[in-house]
Protein backbone atom coordinates (compact mmCIF):
# COMPACT_ATOMS: atom_id res chain seq x y z
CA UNK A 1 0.00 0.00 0.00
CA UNK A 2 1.50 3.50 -0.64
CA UNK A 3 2.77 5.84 2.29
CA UNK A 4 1.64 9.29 2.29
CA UNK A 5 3.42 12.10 2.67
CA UNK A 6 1.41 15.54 2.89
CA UNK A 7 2.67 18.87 1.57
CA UNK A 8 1.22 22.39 1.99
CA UNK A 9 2.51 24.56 -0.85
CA UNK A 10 3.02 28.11 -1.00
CA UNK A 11 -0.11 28.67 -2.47
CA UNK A 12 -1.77 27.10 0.56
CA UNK A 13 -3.51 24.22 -1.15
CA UNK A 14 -2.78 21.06 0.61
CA UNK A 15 -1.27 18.29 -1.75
CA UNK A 16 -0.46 14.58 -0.56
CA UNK A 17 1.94 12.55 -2.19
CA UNK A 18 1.59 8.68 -2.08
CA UNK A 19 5.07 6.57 -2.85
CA UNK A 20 3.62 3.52 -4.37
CA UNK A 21 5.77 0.25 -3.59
CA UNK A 22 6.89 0.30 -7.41
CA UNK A 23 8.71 3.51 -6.55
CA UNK A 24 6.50 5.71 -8.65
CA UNK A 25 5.06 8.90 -6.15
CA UNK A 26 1.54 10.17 -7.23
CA UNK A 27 0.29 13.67 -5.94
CA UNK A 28 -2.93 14.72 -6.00
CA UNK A 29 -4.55 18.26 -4.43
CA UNK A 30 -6.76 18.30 -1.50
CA UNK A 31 -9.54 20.36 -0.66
CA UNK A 32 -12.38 21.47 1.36
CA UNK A 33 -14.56 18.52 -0.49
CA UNK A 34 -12.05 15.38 0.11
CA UNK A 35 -13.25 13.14 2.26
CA UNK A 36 -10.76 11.75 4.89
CA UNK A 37 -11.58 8.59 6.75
CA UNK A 38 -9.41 7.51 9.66
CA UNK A 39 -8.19 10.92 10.81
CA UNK A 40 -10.05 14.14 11.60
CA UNK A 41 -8.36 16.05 8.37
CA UNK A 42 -5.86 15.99 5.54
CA UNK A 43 -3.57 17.43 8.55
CA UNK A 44 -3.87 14.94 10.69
CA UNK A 45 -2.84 11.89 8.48
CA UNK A 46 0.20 9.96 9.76
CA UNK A 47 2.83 10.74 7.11
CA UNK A 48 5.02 7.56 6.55
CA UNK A 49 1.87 5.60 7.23
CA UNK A 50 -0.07 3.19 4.60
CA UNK A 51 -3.19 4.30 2.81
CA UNK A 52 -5.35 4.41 -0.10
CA UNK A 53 -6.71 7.50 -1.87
CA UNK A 54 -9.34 7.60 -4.61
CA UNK A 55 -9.11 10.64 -7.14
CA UNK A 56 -10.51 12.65 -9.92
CA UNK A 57 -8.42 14.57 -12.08
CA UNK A 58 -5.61 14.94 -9.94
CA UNK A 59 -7.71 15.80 -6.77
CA UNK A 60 -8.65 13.56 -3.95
CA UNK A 61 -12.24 12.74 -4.04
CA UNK A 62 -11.51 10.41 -0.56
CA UNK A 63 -8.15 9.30 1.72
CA UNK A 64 -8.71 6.36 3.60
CA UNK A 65 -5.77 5.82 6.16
CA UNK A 66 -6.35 3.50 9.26
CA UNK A 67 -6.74 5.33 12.38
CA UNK A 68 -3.71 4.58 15.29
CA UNK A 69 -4.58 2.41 17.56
């Protein structure tokens, strides 16, 4: 499963980059309409932890990441 990594550019739109296990890193923009499942927000995710994210045209529709335990 890919490990996330989240961003926040200068422009102040929130990006998360996934580093899939075939070494190829996907980004895709977050915004007010993702849904995030397993932590409260984009900002809370656990960067270096697994998780899966669904997307439209380069934006995150959903980010699923399991909550800690």
């Amino acid at each position: 499963m890919p490990l996330v990594r989240v961003d926040r550019p200068a422009d102040h739109i929130a990006v998360v980059t996934l580093d899939r296990p075939d070494g190829v890193s996907v980004t895709v923009a977050v915004t007010t309409d993702t849904k995030v499942r397993g932590a409260a927000s984009a900002d809370e995710l656990a960067v270096g932890k697994a998780a899966a994210v669904v997307s439209q045209s380069g934006t995150a529709t959903t980010i699923l990441q399991r909550p800690a335990a």
